[in-house]
C-alpha atoms as a PDB file:
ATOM      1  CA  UNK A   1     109.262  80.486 -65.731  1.00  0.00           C
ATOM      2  CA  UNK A   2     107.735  81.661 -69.159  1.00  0.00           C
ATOM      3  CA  UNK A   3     104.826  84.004 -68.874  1.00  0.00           C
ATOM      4  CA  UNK A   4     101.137  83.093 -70.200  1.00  0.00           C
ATOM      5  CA  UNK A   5     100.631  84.876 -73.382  1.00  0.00           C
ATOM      6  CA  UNK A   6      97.223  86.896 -73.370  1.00  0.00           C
ATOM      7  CA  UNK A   7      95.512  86.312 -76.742  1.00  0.00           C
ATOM      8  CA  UNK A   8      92.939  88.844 -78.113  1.00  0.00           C
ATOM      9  CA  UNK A   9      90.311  87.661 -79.965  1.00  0.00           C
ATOM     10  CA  UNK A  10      88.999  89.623 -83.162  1.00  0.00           C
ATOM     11  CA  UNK A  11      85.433  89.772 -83.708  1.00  0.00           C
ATOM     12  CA  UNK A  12      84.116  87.012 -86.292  1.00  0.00           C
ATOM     13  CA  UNK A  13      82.804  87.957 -89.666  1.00  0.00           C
ATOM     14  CA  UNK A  14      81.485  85.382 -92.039  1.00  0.00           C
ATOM     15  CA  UNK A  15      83.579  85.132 -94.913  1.00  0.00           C
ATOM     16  CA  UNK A  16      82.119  86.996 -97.903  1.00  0.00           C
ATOM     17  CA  UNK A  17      79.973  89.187 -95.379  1.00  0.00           C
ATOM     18  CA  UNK A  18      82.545  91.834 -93.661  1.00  0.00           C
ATOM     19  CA  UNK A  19      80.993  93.382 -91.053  1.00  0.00           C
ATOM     20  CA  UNK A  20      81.796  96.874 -92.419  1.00  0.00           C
ATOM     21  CA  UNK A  21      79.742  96.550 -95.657  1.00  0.00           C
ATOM     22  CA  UNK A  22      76.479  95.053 -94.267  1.00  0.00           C
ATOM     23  CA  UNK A  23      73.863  97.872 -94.496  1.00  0.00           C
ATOM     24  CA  UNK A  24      70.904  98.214 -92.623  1.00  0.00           C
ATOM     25  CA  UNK A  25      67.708  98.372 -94.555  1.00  0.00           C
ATOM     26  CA  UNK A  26      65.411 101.712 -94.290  1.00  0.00           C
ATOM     27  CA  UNK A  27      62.314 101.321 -91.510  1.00  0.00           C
ATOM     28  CA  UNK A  28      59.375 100.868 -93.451  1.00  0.00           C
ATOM     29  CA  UNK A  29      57.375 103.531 -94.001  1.00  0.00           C
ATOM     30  CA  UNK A  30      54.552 103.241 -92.045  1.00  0.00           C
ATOM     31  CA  UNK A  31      50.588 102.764 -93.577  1.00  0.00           C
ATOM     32  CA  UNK A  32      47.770 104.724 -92.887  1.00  0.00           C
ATOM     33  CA  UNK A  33      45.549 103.029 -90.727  1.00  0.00           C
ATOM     34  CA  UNK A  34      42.271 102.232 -92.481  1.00  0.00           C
ATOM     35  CA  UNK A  35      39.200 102.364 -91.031  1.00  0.00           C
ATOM     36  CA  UNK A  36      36.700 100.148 -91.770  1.00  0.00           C
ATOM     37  CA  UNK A  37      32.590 101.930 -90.852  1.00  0.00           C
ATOM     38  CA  UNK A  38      30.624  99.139 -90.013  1.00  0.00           C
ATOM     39  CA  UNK A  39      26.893 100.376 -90.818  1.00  0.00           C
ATOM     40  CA  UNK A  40      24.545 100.824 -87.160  1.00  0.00           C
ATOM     41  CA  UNK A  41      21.348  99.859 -87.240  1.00  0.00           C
ATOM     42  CA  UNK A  42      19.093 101.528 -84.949  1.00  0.00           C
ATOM     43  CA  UNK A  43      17.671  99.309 -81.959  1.00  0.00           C
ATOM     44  CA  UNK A  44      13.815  99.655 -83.127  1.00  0.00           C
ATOM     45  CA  UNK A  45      15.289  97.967 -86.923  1.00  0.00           C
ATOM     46  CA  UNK A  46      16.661  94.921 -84.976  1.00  0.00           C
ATOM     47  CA  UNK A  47      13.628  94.560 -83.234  1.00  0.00           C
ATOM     48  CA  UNK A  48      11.618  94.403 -86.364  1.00  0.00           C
ATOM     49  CA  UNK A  49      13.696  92.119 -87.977  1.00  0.00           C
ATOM     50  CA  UNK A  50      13.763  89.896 -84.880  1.00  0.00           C
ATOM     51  CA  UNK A  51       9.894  90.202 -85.209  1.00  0.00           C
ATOM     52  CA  UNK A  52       9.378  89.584 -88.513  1.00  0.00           C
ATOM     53  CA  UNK A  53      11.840  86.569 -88.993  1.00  0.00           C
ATOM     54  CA  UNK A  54       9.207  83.948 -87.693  1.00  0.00           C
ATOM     55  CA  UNK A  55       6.368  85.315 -90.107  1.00  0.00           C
ATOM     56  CA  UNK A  56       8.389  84.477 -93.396  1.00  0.00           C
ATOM     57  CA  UNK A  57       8.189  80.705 -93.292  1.00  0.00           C
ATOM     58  CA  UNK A  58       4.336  80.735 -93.035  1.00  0.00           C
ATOM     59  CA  UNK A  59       4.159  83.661 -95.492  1.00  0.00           C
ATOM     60  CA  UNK A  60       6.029  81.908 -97.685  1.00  0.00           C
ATOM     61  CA  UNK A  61       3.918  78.411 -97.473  1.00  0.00           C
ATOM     62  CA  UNK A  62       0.567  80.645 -97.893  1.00  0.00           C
ATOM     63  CA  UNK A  63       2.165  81.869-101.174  1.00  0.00           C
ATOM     64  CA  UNK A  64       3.299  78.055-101.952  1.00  0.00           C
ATOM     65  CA  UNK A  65      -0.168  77.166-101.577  1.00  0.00           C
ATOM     66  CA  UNK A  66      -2.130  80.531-103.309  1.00  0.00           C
ATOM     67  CA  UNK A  67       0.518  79.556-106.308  1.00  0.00           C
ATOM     68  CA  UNK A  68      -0.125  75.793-106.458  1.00  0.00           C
ATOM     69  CA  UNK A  69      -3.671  76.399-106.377  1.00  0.00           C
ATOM     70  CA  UNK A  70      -3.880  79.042-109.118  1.00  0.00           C
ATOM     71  CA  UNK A  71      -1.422  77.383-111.302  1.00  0.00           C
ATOM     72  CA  UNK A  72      -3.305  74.300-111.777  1.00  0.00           C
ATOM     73  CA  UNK A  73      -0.798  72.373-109.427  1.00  0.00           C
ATOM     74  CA  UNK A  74      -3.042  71.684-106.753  1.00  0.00           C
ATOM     75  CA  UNK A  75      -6.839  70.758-106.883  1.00  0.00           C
ATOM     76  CA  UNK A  76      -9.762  72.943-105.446  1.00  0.00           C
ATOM     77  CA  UNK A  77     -11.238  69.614-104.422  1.00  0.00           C
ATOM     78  CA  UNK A  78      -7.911  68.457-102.389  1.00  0.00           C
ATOM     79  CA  UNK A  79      -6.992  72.164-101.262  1.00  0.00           C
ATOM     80  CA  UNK A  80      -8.895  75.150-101.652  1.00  0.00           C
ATOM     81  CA  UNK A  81      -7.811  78.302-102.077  1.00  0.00           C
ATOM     82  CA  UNK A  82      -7.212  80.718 -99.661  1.00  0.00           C
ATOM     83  CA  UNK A  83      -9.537  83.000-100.042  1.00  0.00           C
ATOM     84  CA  UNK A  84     -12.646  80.612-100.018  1.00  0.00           C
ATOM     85  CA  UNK A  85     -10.810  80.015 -97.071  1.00  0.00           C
ATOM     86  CA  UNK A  86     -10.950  83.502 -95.864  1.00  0.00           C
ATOM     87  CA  UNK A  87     -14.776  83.660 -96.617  1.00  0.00           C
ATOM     88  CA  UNK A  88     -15.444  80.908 -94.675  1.00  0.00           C
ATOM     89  CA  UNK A  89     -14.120  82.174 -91.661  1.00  0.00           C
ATOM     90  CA  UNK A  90     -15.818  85.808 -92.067  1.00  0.00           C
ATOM     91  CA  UNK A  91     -18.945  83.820 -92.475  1.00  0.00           C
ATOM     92  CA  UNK A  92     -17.966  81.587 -89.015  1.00  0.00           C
ATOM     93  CA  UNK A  93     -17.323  85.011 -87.266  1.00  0.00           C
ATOM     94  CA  UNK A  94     -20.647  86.661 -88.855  1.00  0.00           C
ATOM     95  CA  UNK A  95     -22.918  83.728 -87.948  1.00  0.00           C
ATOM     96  CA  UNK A  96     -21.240  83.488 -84.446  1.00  0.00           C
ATOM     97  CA  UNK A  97     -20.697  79.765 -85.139  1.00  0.00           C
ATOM     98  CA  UNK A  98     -17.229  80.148 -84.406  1.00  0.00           C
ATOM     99  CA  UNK A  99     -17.485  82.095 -81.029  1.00  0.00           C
ATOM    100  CA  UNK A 100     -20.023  79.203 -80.417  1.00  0.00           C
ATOM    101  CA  UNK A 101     -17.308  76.335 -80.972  1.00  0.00           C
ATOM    102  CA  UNK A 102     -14.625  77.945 -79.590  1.00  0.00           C
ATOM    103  CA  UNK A 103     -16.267  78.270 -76.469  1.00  0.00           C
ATOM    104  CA  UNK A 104     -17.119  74.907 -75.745  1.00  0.00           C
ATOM    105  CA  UNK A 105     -13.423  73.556 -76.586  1.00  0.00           C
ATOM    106  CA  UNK A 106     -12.056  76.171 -74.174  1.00  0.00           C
ATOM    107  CA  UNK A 107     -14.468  75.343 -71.707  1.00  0.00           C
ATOM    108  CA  UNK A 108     -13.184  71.677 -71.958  1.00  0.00           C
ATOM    109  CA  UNK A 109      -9.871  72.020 -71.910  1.00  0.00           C
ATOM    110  CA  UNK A 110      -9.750  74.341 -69.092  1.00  0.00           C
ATOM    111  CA  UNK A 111     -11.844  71.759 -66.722  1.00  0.00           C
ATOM    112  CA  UNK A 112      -9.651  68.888 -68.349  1.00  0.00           C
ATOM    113  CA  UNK A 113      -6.702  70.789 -67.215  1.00  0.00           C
ATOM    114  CA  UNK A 114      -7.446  71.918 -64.030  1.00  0.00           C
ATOM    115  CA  UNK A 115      -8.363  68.426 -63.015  1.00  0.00           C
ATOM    116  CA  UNK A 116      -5.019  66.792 -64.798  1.00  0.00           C
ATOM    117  CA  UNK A 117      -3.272  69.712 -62.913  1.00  0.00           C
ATOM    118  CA  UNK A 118      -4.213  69.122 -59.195  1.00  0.00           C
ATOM    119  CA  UNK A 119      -3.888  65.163 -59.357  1.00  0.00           C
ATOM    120  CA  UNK A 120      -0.376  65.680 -61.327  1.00  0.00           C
ATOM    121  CA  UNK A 121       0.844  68.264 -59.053  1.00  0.00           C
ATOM    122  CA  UNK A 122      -0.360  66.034 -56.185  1.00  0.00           C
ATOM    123  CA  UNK A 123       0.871  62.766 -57.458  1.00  0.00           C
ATOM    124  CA  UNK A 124       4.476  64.311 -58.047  1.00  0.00           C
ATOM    125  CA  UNK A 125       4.442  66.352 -54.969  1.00  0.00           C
ATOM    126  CA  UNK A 126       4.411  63.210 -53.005  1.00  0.00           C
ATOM    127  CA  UNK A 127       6.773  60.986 -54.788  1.00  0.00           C
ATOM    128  CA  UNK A 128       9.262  64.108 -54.617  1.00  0.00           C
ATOM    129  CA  UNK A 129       8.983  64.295 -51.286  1.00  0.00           C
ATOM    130  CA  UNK A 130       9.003  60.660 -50.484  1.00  0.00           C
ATOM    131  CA  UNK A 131      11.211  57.867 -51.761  1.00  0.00           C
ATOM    132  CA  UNK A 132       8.841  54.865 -50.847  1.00  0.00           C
ATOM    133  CA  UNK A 133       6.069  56.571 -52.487  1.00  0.00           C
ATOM    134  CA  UNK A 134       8.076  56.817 -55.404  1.00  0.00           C
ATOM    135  CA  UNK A 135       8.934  53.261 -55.661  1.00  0.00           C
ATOM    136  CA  UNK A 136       5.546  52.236 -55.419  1.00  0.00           C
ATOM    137  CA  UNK A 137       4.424  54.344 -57.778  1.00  0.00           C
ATOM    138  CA  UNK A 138       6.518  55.564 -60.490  1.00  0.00           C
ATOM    139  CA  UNK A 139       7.347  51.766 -62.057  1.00  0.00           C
ATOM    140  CA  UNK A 140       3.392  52.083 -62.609  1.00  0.00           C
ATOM    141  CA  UNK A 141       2.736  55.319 -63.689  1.00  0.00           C
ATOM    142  CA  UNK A 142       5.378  54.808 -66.415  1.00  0.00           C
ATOM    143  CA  UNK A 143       3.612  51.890 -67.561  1.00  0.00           C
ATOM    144  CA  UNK A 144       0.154  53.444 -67.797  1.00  0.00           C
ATOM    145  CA  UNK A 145       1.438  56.845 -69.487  1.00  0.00           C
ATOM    146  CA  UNK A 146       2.851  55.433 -72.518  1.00  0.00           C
ATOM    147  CA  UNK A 147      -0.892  54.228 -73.799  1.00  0.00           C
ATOM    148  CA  UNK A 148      -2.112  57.384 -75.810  1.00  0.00           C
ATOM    149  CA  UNK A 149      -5.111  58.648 -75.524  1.00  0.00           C
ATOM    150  CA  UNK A 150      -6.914  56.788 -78.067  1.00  0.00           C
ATOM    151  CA  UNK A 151      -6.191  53.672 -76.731  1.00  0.00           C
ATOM    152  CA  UNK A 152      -8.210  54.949 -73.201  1.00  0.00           C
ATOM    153  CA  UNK A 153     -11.017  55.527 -75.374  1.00  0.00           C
ATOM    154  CA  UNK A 154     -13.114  51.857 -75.573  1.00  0.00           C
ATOM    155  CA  UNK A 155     -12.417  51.806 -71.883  1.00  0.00           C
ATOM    156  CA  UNK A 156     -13.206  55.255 -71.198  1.00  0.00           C
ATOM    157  CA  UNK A 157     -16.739  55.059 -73.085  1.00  0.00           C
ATOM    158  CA  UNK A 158     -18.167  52.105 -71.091  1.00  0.00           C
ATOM    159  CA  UNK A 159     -16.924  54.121 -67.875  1.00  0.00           C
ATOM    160  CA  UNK A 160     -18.369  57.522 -68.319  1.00  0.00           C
ATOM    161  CA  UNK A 161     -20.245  57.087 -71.484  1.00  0.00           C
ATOM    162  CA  UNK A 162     -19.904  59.631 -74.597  1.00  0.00           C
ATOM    163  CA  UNK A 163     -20.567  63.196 -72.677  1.00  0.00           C
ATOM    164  CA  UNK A 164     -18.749  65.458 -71.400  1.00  0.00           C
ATOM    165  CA  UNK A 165     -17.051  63.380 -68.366  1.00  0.00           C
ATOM    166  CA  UNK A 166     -15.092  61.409 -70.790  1.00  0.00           C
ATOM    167  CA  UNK A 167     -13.743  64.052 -72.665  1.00  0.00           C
ATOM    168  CA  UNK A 168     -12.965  65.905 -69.456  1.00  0.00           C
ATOM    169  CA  UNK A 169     -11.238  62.439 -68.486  1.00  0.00           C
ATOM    170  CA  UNK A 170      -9.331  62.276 -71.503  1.00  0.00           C
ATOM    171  CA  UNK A 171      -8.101  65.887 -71.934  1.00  0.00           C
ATOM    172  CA  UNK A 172      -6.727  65.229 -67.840  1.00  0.00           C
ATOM    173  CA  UNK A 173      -4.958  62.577 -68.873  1.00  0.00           C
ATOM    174  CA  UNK A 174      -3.096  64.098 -71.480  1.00  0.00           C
ATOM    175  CA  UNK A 175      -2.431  66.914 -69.433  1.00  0.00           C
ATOM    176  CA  UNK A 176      -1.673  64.666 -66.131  1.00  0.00           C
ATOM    177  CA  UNK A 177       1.617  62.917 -67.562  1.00  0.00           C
ATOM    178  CA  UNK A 178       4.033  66.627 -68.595  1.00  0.00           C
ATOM    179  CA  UNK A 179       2.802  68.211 -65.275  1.00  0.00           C
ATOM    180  CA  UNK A 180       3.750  65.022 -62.814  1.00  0.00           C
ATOM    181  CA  UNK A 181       6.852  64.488 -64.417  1.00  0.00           C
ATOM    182  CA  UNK A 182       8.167  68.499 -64.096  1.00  0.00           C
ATOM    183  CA  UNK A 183       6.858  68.256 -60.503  1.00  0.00           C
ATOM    184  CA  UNK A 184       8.791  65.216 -59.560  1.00  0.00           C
ATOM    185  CA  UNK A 185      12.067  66.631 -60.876  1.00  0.00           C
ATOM    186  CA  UNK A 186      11.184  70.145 -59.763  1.00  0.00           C
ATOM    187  CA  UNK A 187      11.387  68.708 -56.231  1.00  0.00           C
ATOM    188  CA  UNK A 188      14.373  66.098 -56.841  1.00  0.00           C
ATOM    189  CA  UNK A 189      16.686  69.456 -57.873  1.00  0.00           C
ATOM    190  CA  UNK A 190      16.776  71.589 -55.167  1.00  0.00           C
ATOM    191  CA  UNK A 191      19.343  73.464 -54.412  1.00  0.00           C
ATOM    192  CA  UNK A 192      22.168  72.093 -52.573  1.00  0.00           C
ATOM    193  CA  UNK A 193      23.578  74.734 -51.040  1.00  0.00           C
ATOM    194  CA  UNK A 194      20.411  76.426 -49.762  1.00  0.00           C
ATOM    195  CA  UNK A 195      19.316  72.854 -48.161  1.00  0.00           C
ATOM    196  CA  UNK A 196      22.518  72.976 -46.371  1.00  0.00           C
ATOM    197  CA  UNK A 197      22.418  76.295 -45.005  1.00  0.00           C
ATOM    198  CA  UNK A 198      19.190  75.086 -43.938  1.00  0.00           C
ATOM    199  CA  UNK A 199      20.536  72.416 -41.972  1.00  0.00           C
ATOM    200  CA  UNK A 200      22.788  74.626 -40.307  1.00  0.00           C
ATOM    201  CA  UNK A 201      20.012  76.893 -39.234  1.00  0.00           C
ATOM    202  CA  UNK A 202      18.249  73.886 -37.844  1.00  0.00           C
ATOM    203  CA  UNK A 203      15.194  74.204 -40.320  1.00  0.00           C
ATOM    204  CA  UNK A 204      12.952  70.832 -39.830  1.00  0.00           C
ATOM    205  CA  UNK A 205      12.193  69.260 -43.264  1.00  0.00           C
ATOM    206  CA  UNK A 206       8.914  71.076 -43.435  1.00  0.00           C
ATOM    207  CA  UNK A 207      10.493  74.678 -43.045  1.00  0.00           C
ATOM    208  CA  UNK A 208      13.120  73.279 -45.648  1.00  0.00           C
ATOM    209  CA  UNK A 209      10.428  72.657 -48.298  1.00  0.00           C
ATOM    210  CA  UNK A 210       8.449  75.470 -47.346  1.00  0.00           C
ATOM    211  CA  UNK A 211      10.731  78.231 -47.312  1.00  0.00           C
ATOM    212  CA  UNK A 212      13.415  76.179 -50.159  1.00  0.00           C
ATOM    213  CA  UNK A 213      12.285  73.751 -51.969  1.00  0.00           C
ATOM    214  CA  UNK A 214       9.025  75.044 -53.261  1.00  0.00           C
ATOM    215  CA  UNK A 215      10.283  78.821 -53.813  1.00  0.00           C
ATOM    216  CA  UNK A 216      13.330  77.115 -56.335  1.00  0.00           C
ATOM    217  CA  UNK A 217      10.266  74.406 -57.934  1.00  0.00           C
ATOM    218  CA  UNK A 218       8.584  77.254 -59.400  1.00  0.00           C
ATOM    219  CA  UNK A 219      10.351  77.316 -62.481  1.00  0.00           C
ATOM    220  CA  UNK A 220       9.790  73.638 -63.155  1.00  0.00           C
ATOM    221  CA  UNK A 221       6.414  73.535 -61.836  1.00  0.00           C
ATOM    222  CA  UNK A 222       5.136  76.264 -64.632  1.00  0.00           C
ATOM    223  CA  UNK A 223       7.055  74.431 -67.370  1.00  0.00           C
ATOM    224  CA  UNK A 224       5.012  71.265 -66.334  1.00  0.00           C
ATOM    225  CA  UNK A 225       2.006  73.212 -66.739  1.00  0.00           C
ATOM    226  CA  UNK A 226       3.078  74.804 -69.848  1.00  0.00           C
ATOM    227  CA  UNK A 227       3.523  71.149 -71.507  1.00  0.00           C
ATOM    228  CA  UNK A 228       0.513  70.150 -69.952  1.00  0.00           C
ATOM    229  CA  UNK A 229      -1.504  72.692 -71.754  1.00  0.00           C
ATOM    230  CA  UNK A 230      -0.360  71.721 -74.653  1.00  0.00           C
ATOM    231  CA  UNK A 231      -0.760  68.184 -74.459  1.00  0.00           C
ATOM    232  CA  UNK A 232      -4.643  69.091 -73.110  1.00  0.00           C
ATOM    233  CA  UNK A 233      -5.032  71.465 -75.817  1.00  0.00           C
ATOM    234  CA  UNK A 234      -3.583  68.632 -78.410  1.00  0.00           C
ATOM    235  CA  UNK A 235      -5.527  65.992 -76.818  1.00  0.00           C
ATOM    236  CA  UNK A 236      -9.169  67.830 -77.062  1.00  0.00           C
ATOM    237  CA  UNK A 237      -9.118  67.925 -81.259  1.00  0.00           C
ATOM    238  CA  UNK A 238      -8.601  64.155 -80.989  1.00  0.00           C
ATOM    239  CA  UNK A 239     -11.229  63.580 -78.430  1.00  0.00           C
ATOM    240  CA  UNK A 240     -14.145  66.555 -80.345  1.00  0.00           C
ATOM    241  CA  UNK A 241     -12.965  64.711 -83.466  1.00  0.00           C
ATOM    242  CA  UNK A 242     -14.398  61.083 -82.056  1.00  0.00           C
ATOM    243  CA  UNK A 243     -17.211  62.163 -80.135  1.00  0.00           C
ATOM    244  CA  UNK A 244     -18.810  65.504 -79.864  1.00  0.00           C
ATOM    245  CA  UNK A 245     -21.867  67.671 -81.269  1.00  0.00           C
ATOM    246  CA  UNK A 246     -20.062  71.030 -80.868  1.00  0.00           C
ATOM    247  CA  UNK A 247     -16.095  72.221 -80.674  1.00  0.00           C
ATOM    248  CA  UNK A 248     -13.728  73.060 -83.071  1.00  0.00           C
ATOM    249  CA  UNK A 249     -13.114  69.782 -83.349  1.00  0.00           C
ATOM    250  CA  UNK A 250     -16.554  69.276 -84.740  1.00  0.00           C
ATOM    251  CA  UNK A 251     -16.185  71.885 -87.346  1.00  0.00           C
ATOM    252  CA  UNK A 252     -13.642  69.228 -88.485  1.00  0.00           C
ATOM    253  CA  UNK A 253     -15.589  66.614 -88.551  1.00  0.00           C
ATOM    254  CA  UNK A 254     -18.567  68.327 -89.877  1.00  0.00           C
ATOM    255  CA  UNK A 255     -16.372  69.883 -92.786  1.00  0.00           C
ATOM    256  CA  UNK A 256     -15.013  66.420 -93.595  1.00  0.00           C
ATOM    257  CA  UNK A 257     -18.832  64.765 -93.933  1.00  0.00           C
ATOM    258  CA  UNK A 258     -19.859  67.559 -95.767  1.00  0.00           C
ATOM    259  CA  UNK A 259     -16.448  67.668 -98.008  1.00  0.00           C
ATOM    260  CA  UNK A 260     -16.120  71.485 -97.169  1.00  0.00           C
ATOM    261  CA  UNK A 261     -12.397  71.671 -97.564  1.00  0.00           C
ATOM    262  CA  UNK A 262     -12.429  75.318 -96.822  1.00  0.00           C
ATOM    263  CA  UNK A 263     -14.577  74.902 -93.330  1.00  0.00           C
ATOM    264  CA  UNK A 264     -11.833  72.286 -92.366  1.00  0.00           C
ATOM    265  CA  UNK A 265      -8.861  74.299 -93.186  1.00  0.00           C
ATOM    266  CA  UNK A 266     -10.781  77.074 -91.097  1.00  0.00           C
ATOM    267  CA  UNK A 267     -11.170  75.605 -88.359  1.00  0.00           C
ATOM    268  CA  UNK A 268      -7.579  74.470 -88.505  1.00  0.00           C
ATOM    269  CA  UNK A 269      -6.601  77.600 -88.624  1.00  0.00           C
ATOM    270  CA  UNK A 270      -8.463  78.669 -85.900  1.00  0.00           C
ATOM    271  CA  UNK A 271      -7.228  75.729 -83.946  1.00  0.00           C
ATOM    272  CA  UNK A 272      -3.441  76.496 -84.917  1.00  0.00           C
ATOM    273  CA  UNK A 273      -3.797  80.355 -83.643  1.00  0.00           C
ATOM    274  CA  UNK A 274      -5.424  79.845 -80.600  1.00  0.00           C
ATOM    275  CA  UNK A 275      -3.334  76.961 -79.305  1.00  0.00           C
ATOM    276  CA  UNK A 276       0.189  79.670 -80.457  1.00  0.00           C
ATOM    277  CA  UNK A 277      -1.866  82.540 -78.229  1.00  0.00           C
ATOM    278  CA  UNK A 278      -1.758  80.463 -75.476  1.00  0.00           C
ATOM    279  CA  UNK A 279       1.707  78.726 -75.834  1.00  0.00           C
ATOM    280  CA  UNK A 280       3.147  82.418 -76.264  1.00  0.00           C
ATOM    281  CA  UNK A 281       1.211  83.678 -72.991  1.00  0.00           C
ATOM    282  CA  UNK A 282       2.899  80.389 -71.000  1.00  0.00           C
ATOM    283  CA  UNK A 283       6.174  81.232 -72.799  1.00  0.00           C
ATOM    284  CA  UNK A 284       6.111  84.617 -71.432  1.00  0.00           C
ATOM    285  CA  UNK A 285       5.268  84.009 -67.910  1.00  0.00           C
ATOM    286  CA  UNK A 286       7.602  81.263 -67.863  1.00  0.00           C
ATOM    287  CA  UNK A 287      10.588  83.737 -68.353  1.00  0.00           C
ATOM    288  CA  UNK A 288       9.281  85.922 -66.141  1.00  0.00           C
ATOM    289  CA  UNK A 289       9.499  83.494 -63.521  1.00  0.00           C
ATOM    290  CA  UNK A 290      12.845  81.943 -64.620  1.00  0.00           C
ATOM    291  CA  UNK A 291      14.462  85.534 -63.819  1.00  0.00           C
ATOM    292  CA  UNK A 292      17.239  85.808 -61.652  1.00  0.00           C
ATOM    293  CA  UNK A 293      16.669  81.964 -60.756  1.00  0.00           C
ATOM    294  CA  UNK A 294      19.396  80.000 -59.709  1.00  0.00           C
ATOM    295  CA  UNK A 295      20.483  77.000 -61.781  1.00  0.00           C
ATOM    296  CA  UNK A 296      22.676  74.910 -59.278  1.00  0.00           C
ATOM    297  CA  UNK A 297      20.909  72.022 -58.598  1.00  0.00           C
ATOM    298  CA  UNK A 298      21.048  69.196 -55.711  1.00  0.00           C
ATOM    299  CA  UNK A 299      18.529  66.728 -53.751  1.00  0.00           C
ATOM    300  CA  UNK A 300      16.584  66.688 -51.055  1.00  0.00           C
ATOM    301  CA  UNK A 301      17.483  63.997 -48.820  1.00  0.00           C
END
């Protein structure tokens, strides 16, 4: 019987390519690493910057309009310039016309407020809490809200005639649709898994709006009356501007009669700075509250 012959394989080399002559290449050498400084700025620099960013765009419009003026581009009659606008408000302050004004729009937007406040709180406190009521209800209150508040007016004067009650009336109104809104959805999104914790602790539906519901409707609830401000606030130029003897929005008017350009673009300004004060106030004791809040939302059922 022949034997199996054991063949032993040589190791392949491409033709051309013996693997005795192929030569490794030298590592590269290697490069320096280069470091790159990246220039710190110091926190109190940031700050600034951060600080000063929302002050260009109105710097640069007041330079827009001190150029336009000077130049010939604009009118005095259409705009004046800044500085008779400047003098016009020293005078305001000197005279104590402005203090004056001011007063008596603050004084009716607060009462406006408070009133549109309570009855929007109320009104979406109880369709939040109560699905008939909100059937019954919010179909309306949809309807009535989207007539502005110039179209309340004709009604509004044969109602309460042209004193203070209607503008009280109006400024509500205006504040009365923001702040029932927020309130409605502030108690439609409570949390979900407090409420059923709740339920497993056996809390009646007045301990589970008491000790959940409201505490996590806060946030929404100051948002409401942050937009409800500013609808009141928005809402009392248009109603000083129709009917009043006194205001800022009088100064409007009265400017306007009078073509004093520079008395109505001072008591524009006035209007503008006072309505930001109080928008930045909200806005700060809105985040306040919002701290550490939870965002999961669910319903109350």
């Amino acid at each position: 019987m022949a034997r199996a012959q054991t063949v032993k394989l040589e190791p392949y080399a491409a033709p051309g390519f013996p693997g005795d002559n192929v030569k490794r290449l030298p590592p590269s050498p290697a490069r320096p690493v280069r470091k790159i400084e990246v220039p710190r700025q110091s926190a109190w620099s940031v700050s600034l910057v951060d600080k000063a960013l929302p002050w260009l765009l109105p710097l640069v419009l007041l330079g827009l309009w001190y150029l336009g003026v000077e130049r010939g581009w604009l009118s005095e009659q259409v705009l004046p310039p800044p500085v008779y606008v400047y003098q016009t408000l020293s005078d305001l302050v000197t005279s104590g016309d402005l203090w004056l004004n001011t007063s008596a729009s603050l004084q009716r937007v607060v009462v406006g407020f408070t009133l549109g406040a309570f009855t929007g709180v109320a009104l979406g406190l109880a369709m939040g809490l109560s699905r008939t009521v909100e059937d019954y209800l919010l179909p309306t209150f949809n309807a009535l809200v989207q007539i502005p508040v110039l179209g309340w007016l004709p009604f509004a004067l044969l109602l309460f005639g042209i004193g203070e009650t209607l503008k009280y009336v109006l400024i509500a109104k205006a504040a009365l649709v923001p702040i029932t809104l927020c309130t409605l959805q502030a108690f439609r999104q409570a949390p979900k898994g407090l409420l059923e914790v709740g339920r497993a602790y056996g809390f009646s539906p007045r301990q589970s709006v008491t000790s959940i519901v409201l505490p996590a409707a806060i946030p929404t609830l100051f948002t409401g009356l942050r937009l409800g401000f500013t609808k009141a606030w928005l809402s009392l130029v248009v109603v000083e501007l129709v009917a009043s003897s006194e205001g800022l929005g009088y100064l409007i008017v009265y400017g306007r009669q009078l073509f004093q350009l520079d008395l109505v673009m001072a008591a524009v300004v006035v209007v503008g700075a006072l309505g930001l004060l109080i928008d930045r106030g909200f806005d700060y004791a809105e985040k306040r509250l919002n701290r550490g809040r939870p965002t999961v939302g669910g319903q109350l059922s």
